[in-house]
N, C-alpha and C. Protein backbone atom coordinates (compact mmCIF):
# COMPACT_ATOMS: atom_id res chain seq x y z
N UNK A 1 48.21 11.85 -9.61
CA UNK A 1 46.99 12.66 -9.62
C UNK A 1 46.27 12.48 -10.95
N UNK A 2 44.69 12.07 -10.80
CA UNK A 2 43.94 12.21 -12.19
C UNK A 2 43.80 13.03 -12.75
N UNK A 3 43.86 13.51 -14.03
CA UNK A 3 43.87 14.59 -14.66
C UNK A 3 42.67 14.73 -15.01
N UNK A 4 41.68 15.62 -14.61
CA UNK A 4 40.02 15.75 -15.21
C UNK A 4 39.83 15.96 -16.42
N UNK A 5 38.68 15.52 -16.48
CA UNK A 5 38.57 15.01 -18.11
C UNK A 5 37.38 16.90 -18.42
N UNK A 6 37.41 17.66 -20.12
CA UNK A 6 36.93 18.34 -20.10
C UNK A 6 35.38 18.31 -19.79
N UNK A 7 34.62 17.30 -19.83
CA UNK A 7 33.63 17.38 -19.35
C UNK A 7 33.07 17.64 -17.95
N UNK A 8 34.47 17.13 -17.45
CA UNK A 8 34.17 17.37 -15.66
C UNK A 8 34.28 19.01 -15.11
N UNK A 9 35.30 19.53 -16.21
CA UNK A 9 36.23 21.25 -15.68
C UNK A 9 34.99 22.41 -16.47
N UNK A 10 34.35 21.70 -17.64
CA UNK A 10 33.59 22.44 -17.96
C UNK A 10 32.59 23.43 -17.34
N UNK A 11 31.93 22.71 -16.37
CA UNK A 11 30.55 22.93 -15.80
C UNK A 11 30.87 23.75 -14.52
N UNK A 12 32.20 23.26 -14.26
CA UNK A 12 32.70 23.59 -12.94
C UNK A 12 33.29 25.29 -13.43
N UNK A 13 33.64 25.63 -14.32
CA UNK A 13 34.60 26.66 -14.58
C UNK A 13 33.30 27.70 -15.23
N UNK A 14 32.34 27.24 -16.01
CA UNK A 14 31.28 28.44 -16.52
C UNK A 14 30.57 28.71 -14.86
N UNK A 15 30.43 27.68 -13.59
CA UNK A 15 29.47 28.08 -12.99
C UNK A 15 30.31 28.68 -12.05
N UNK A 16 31.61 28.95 -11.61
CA UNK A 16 32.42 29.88 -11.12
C UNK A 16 32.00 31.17 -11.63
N UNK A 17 32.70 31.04 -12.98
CA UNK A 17 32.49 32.49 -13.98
C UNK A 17 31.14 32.99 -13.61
N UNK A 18 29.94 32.55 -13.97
CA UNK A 18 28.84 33.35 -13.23
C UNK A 18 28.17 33.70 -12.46
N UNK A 19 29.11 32.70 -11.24
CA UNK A 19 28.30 33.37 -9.67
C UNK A 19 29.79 34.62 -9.39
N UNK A 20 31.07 34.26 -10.12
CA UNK A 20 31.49 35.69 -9.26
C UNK A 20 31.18 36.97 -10.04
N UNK A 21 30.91 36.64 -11.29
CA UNK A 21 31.23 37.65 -12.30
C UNK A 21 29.50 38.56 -12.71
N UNK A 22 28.69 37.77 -11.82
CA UNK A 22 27.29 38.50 -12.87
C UNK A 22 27.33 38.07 -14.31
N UNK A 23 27.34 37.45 -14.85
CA UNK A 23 27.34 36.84 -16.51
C UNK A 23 25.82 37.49 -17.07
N UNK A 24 25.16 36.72 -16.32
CA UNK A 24 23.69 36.86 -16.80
C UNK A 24 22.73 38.11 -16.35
N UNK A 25 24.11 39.39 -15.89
CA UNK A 25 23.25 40.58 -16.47
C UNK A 25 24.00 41.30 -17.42
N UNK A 26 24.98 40.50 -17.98
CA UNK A 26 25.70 41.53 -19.47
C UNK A 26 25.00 42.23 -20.37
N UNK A 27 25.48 43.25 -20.37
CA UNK A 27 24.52 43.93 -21.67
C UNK A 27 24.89 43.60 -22.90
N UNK A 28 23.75 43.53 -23.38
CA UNK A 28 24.50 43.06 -25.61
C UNK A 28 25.57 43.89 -25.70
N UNK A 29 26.26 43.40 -26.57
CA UNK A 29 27.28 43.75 -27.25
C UNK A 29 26.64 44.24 -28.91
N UNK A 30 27.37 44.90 -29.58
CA UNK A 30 27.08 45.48 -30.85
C UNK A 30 27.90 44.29 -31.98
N UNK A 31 26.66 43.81 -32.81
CA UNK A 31 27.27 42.93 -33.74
C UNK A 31 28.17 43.31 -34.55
N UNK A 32 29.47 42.52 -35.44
CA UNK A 32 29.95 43.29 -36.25
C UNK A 32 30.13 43.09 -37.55
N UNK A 33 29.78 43.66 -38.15
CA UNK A 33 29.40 43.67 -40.06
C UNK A 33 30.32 43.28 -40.84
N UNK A 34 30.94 42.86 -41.73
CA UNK A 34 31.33 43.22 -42.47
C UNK A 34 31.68 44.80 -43.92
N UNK A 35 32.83 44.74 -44.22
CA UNK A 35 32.81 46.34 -45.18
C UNK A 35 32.30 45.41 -46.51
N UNK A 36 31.22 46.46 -46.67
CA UNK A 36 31.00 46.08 -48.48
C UNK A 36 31.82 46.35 -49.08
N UNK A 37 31.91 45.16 -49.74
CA UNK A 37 32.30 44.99 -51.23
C UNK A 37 33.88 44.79 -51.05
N UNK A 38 34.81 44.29 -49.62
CA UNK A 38 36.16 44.08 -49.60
C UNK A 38 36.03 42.63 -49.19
N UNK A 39 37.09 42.25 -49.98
CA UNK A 39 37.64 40.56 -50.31
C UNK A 39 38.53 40.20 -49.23
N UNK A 40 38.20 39.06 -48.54
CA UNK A 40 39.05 38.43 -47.76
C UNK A 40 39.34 36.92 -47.97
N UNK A 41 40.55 36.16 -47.68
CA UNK A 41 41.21 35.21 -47.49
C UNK A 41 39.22 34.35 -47.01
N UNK A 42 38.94 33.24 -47.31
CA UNK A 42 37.56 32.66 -47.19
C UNK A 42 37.97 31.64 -46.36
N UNK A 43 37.32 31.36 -45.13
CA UNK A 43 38.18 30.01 -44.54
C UNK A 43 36.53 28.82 -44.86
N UNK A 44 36.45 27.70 -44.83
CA UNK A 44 35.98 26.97 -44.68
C UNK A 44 34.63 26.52 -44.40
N UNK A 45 33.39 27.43 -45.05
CA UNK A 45 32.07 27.29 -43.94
C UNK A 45 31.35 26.67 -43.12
N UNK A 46 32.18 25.25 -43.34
CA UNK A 46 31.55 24.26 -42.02
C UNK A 46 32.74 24.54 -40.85
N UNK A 47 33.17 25.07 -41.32
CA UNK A 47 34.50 25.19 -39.87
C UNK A 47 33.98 26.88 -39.17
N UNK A 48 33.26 27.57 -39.69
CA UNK A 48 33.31 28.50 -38.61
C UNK A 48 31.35 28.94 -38.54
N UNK A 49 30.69 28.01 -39.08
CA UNK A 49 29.77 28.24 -38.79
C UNK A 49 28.93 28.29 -37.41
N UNK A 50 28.13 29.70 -36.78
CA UNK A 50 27.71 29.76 -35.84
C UNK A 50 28.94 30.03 -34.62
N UNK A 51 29.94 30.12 -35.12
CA UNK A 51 31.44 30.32 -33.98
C UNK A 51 31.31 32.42 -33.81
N UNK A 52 31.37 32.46 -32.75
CA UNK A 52 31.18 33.98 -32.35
C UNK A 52 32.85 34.46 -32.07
N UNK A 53 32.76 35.24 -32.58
CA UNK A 53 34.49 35.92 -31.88
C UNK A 53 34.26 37.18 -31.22
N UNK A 54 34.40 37.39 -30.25
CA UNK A 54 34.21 38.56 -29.20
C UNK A 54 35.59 40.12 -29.10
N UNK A 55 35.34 40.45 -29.99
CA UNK A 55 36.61 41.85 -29.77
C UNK A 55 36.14 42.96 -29.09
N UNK A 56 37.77 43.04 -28.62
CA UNK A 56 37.03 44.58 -27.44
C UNK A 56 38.91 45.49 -27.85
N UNK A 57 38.78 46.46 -27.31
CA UNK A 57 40.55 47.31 -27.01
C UNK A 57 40.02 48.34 -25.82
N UNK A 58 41.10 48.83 -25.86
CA UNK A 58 40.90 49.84 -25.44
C UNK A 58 41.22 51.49 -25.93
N UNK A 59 41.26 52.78 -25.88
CA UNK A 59 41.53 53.96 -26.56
C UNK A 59 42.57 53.84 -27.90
N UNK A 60 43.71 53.00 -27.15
CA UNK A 60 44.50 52.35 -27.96
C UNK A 60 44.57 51.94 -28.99
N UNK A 61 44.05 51.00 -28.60
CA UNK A 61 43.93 49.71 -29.76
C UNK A 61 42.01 50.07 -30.67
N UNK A 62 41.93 50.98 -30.86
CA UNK A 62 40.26 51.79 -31.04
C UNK A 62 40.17 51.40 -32.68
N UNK A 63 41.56 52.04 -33.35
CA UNK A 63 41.31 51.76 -34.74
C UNK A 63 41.90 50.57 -35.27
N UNK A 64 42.67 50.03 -34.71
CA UNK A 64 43.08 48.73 -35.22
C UNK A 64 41.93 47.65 -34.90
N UNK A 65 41.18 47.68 -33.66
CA UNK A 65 39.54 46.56 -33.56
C UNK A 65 39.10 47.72 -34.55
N UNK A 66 38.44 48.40 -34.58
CA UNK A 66 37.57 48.59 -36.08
C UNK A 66 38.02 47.98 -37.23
N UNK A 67 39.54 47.99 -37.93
CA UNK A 67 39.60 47.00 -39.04
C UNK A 67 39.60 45.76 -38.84
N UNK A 68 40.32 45.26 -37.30
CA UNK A 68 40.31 43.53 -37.33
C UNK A 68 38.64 42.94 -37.53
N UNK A 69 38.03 43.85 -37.11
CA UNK A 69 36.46 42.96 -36.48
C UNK A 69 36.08 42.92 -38.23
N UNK A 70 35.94 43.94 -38.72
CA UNK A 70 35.58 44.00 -40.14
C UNK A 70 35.76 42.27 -41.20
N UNK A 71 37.26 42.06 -40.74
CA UNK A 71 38.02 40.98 -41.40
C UNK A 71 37.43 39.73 -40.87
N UNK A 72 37.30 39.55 -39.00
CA UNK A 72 36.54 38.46 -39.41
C UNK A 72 35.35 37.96 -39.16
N UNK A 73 34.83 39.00 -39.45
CA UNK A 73 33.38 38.89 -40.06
C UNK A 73 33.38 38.76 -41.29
N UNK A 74 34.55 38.81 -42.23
CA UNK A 74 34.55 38.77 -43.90
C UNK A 74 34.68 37.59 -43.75
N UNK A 75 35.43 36.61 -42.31
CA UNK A 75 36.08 35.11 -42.54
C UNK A 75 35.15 34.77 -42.80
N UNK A 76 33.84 34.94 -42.03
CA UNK A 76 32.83 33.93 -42.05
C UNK A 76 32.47 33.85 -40.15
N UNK A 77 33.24 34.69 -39.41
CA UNK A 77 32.70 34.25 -38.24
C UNK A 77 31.29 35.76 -37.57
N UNK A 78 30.90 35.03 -36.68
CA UNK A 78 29.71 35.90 -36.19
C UNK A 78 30.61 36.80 -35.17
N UNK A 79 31.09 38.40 -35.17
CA UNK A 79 31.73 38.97 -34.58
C UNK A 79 30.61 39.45 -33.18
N UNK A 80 31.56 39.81 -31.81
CA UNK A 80 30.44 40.33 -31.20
C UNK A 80 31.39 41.86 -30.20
N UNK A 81 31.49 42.85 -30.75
CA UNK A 81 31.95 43.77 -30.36
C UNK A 81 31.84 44.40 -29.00
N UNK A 82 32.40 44.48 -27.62
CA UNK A 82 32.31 45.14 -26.62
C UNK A 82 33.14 46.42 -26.64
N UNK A 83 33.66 46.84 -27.14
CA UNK A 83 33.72 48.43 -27.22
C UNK A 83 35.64 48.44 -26.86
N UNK A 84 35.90 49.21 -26.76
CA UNK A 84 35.48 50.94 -26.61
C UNK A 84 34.96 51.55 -28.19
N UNK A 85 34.21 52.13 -28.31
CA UNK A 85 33.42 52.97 -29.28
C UNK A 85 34.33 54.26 -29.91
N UNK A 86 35.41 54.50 -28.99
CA UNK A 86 35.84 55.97 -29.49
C UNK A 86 37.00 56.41 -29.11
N UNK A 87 38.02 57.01 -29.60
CA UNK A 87 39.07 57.52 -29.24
C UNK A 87 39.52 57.84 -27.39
N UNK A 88 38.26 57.89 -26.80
CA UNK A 88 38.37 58.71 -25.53
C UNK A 88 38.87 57.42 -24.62
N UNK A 89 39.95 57.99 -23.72
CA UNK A 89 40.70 57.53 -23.06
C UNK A 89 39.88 56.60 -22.30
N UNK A 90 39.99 55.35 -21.58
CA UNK A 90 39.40 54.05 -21.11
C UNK A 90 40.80 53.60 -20.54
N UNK A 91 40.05 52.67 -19.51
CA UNK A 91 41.33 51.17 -18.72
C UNK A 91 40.91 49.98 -19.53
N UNK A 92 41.96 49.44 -19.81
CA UNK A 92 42.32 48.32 -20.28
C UNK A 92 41.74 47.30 -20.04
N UNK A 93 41.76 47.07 -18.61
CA UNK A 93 41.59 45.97 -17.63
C UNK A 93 39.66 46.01 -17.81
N UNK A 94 39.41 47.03 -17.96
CA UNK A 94 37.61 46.71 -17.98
C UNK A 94 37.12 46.11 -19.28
N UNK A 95 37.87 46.50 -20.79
CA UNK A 95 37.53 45.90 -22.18
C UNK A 95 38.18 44.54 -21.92
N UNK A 96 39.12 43.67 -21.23
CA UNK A 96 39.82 43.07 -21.25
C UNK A 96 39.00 41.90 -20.70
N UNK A 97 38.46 42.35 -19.46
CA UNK A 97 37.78 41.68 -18.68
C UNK A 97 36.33 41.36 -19.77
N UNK A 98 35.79 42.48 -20.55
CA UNK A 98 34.46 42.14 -21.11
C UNK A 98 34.67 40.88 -21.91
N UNK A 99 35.73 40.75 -22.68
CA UNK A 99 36.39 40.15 -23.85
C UNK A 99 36.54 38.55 -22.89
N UNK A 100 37.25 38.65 -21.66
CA UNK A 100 37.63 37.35 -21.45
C UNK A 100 36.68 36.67 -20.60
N UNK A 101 35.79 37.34 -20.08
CA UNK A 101 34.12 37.07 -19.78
C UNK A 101 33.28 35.97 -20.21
N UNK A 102 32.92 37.03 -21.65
CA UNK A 102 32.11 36.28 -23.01
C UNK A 102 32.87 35.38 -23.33
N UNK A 103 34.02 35.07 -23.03
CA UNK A 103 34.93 33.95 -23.69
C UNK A 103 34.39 33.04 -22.77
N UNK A 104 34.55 32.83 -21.42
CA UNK A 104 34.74 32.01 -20.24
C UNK A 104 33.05 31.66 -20.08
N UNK A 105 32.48 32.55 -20.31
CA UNK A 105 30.88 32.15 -20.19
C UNK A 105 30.28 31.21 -21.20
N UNK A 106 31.13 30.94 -22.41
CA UNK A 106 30.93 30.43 -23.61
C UNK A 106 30.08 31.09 -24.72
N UNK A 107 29.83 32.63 -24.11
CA UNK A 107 28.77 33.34 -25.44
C UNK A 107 29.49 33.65 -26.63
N UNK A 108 31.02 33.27 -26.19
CA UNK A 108 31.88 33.78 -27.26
C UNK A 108 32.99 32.13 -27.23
N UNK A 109 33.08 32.14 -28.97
CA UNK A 109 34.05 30.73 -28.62
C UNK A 109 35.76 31.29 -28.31
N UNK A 110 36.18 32.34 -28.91
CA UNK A 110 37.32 32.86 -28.75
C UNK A 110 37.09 34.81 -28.79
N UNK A 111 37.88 35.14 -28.02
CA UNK A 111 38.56 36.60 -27.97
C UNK A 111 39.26 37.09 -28.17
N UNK A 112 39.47 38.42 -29.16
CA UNK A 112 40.53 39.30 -29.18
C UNK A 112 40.19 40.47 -28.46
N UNK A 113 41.71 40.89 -27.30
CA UNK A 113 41.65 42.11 -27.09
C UNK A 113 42.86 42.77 -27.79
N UNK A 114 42.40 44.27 -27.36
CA UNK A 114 43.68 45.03 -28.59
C UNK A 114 43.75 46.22 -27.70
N UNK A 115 45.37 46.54 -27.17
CA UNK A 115 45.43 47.79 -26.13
C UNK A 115 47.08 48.03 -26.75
N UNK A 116 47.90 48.91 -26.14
CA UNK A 116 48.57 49.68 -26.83
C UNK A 116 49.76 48.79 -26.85
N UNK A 117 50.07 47.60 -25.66
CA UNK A 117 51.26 46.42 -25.99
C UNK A 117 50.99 45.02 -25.72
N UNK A 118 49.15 45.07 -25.50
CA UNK A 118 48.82 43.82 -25.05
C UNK A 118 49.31 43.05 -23.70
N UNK A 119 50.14 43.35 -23.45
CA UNK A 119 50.66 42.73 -22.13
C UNK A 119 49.28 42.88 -21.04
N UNK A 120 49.22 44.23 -20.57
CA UNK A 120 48.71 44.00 -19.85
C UNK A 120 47.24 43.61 -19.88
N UNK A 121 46.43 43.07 -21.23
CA UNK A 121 45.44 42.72 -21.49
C UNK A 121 45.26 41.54 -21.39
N UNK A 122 46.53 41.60 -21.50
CA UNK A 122 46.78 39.23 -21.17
C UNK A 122 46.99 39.15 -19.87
N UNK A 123 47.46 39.42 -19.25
CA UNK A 123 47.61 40.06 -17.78
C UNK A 123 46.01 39.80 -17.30
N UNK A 124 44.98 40.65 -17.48
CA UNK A 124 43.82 40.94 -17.18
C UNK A 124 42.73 39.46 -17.75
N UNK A 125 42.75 39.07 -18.58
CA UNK A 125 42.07 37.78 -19.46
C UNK A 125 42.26 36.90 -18.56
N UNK A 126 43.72 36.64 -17.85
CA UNK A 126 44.11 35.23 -17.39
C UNK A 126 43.96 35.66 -16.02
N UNK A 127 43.23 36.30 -15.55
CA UNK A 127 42.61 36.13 -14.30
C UNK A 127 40.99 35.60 -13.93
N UNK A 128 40.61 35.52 -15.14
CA UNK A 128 39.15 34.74 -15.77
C UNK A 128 39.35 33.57 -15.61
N UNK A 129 38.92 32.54 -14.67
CA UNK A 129 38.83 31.26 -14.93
C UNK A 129 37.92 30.76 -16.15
N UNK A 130 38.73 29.88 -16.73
CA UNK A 130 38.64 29.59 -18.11
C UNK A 130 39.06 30.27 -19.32
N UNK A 131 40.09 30.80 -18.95
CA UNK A 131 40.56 31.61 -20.04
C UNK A 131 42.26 31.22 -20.22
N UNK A 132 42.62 31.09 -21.06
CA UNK A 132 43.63 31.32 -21.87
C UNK A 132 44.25 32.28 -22.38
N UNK A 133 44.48 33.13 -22.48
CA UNK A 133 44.92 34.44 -23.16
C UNK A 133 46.55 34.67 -24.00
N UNK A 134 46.35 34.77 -24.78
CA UNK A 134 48.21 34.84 -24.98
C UNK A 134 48.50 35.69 -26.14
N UNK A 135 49.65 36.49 -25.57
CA UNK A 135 49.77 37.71 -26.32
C UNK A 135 50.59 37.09 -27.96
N UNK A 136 50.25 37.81 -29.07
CA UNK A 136 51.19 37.20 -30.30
C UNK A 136 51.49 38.63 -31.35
N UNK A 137 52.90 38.39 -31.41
CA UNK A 137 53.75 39.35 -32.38
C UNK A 137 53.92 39.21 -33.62
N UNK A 138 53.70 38.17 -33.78
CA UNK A 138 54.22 37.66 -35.35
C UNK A 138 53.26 36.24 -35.72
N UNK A 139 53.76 35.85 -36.85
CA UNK A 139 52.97 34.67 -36.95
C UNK A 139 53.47 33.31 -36.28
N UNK A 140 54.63 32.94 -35.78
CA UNK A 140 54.58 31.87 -35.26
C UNK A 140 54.46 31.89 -34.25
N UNK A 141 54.53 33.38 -33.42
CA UNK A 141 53.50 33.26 -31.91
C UNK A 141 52.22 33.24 -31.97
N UNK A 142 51.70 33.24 -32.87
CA UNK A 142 50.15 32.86 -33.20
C UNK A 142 50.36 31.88 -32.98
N UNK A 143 50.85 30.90 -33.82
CA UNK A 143 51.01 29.75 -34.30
C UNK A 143 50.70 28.85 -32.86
N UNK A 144 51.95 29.35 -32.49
CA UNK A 144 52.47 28.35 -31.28
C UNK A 144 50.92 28.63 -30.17
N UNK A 145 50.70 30.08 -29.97
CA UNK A 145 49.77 29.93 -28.68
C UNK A 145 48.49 28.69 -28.98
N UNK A 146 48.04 28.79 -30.21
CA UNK A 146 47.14 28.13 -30.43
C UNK A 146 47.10 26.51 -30.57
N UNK A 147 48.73 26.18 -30.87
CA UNK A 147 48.77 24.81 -31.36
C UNK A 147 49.16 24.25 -29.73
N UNK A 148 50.14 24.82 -29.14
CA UNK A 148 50.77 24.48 -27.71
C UNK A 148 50.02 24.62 -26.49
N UNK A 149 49.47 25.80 -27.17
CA UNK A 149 48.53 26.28 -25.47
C UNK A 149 47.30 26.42 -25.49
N UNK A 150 46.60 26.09 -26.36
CA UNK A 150 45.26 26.24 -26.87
C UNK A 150 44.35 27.26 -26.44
N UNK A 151 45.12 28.30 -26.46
CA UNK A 151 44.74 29.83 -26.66
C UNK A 151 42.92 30.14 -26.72
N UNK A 152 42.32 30.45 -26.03
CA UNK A 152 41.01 31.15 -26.80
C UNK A 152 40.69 32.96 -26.49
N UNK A 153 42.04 33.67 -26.08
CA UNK A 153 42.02 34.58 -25.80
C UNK A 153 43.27 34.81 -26.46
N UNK A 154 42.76 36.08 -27.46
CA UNK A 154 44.71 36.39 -28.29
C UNK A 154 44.43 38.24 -27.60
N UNK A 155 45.69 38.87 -27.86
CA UNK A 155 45.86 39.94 -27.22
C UNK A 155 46.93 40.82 -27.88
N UNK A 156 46.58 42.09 -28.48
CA UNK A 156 47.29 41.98 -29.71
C UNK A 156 48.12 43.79 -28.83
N UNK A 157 49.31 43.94 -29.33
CA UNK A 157 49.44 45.69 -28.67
C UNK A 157 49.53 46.02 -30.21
N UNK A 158 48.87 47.47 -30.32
CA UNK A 158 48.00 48.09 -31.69
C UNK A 158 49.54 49.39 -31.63
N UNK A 159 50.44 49.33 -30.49
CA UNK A 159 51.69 50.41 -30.57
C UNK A 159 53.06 49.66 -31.12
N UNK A 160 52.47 47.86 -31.05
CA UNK A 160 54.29 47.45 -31.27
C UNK A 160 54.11 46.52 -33.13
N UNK A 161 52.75 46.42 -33.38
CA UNK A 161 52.85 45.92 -35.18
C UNK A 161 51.86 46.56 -35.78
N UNK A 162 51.88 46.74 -37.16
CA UNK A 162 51.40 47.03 -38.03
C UNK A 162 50.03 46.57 -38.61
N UNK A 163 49.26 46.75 -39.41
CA UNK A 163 47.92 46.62 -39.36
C UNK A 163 48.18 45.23 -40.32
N UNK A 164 48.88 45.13 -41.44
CA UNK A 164 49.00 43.97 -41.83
C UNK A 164 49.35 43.06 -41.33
N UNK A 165 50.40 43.12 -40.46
CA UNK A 165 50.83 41.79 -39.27
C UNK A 165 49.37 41.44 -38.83
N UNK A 166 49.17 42.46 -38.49
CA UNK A 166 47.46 42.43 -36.75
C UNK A 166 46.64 41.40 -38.04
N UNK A 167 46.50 41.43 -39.22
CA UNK A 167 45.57 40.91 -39.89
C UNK A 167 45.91 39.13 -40.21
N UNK A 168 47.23 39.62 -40.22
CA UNK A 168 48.08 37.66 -40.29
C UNK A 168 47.78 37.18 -39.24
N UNK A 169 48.19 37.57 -38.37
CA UNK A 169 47.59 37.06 -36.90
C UNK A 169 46.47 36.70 -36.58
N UNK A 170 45.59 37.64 -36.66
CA UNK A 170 44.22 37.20 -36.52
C UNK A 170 43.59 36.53 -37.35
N UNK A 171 44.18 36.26 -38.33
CA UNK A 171 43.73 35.21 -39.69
C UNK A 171 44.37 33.86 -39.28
N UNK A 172 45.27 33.39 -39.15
CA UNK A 172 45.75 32.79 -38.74
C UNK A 172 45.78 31.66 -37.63
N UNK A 173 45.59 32.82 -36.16
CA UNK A 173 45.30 32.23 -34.91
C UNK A 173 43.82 31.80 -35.37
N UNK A 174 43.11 32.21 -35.75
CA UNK A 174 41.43 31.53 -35.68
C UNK A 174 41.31 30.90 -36.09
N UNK A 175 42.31 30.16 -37.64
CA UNK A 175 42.35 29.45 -38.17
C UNK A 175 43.18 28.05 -37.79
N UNK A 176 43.74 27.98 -37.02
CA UNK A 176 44.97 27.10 -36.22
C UNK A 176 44.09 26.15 -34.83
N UNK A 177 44.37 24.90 -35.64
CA UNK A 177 43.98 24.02 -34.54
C UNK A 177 44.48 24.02 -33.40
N UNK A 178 44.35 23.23 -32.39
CA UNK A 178 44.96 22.81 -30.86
C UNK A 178 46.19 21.50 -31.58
N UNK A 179 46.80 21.20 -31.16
CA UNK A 179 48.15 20.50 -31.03
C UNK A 179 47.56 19.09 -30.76
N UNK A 180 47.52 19.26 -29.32
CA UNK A 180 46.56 17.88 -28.63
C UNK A 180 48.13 17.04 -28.40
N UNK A 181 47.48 15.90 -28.38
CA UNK A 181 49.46 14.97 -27.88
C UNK A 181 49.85 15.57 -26.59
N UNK A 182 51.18 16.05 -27.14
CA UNK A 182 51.95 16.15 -25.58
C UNK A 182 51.58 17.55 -25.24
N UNK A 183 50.61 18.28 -25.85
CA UNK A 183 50.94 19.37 -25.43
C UNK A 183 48.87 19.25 -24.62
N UNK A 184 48.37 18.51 -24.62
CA UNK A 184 47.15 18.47 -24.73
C UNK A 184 47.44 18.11 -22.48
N UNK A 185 48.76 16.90 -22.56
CA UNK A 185 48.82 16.61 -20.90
C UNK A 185 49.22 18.32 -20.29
N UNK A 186 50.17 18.85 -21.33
CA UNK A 186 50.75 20.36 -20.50
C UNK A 186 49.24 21.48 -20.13
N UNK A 187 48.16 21.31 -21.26
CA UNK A 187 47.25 22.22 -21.16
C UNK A 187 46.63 21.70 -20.08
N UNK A 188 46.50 20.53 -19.42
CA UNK A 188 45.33 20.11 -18.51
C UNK A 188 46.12 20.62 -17.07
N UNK A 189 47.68 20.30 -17.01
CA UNK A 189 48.05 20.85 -16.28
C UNK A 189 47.97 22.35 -15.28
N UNK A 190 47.41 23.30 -16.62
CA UNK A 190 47.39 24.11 -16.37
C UNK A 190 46.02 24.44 -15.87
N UNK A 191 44.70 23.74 -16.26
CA UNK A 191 43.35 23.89 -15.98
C UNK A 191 43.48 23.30 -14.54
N UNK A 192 44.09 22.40 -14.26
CA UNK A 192 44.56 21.75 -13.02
C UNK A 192 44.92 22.68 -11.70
N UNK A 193 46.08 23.41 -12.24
CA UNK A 193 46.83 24.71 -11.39
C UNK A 193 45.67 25.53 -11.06
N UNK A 194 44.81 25.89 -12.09
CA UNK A 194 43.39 27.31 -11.76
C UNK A 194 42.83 26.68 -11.27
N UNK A 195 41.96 25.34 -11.10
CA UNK A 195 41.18 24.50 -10.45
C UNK A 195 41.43 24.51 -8.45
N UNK A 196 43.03 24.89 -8.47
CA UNK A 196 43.54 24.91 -7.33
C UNK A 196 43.09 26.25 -6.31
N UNK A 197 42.77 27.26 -7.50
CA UNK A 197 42.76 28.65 -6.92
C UNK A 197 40.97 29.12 -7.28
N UNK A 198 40.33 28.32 -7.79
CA UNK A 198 39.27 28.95 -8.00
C UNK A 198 38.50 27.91 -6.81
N UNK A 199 39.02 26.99 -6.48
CA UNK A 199 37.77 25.83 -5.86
C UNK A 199 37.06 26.33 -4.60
N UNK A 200 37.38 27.51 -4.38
CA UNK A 200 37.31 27.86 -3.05
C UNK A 200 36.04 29.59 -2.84
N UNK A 201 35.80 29.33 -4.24
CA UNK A 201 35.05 31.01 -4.77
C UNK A 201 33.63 30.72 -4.46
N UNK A 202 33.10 29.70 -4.47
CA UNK A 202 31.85 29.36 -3.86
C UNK A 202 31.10 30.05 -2.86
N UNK A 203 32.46 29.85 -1.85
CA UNK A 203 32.78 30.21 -0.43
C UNK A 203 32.25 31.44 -0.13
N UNK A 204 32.52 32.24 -0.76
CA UNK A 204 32.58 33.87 -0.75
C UNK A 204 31.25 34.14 -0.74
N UNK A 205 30.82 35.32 0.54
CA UNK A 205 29.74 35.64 0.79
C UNK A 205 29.15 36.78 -0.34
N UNK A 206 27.99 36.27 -0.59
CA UNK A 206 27.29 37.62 -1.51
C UNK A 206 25.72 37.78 -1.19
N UNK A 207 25.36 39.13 -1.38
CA UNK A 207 24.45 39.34 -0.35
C UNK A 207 24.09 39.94 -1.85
């Protein structure tokens, strides 16, 4: 079997994403700033120029996205915030979905969601064709999702690490190339497998 090349899965996987999903009536999202006058780790400015990162949580994960988004917008990337806004209780599965959306539509180049163990936010992401999602605890599950699996959806639980981990991580994963080599035939594999289950969404009547 030929393995499609990304130019072919591209076109095919954003124009899924917006005939099932409505794409093109999303409402803006709230940009996200940087804190004056706090110092961060500086990555590279031709490497993240014009790159959007899309964060969302849920009740959960409320104050840990308020400091991550802060940070990387200090990296240098253009943050684009979908909420939740506030302590008050929310589902997972709806910030999850906003997050792995903007990812899959391409308004966003990568996503973080943040809910109370992440599981089930990765759970929710990887039902997005074109998405990737993968949950990370530490730094060499950063590491790995991004170098092995070429991750553009990370998923963090804000109940099982600490705010300094959440900050290695997310410093880290954004910063971490794709692998490519042998792990580049395993990723197509997998665009291959969704290709199997989405080819058929066309189909579906909408009135």
């Amino acid at each position: 079997m030929n393995e499609p090349s990304d130019e072919e899965i591209r076109p095919i996987v954003q124009r899924v994403v917006t005939q099932l999903m409505g794409l093109s009536k999303q409402e803006p999202a709230h940009p996200i700033e940087a804190e004056p006058g706090k110092q961060f780790p500086q990555v590279e400015p031709a490497t993240v120029a014009r790159k959007v990162v899309v964060i969302g949580a849920d009740h959960g994960g409320y104050e840990l996205k308020e400091i991550l988004k802060k940070d990387v917008a200090a990296l240098g990337y253009e943050g684009m915030d979908v909420g939740t806004h506030s302590k008050e209780p929310v589902d997972y599965p709806d910030l999850a979905h906003e997050v792995a959306r903007a990812v899959a539509s391409g308004r966003a180049w990568r996503g973080i969601m943040i809910d109370g163990a992440g599981i089930g936010s990765c759970i929710v992401a990887n039902k997005v064709p074109g998405v990737r999602a993968g949950m990370a605890y530490d730094y060499a599950s950063s590491v790995n999702g991004r170098e092995h699996n070429d991750t553009n959806v990370l998923t963090l639980g804000a109940g099982l690490i600490g705010v300094n981990l959440a900050k290695q991580i997310v410093t880290v994963w954004l910063a971490t190339p794709f692998g490519g080599g042998r792990h580049e035939k395993r990723v197509n594999k997998i665009i291959i497998i969704e290709k199997l289950y989405t080819k058929w969404v066309h189909l579906i009547n909408r009135d």
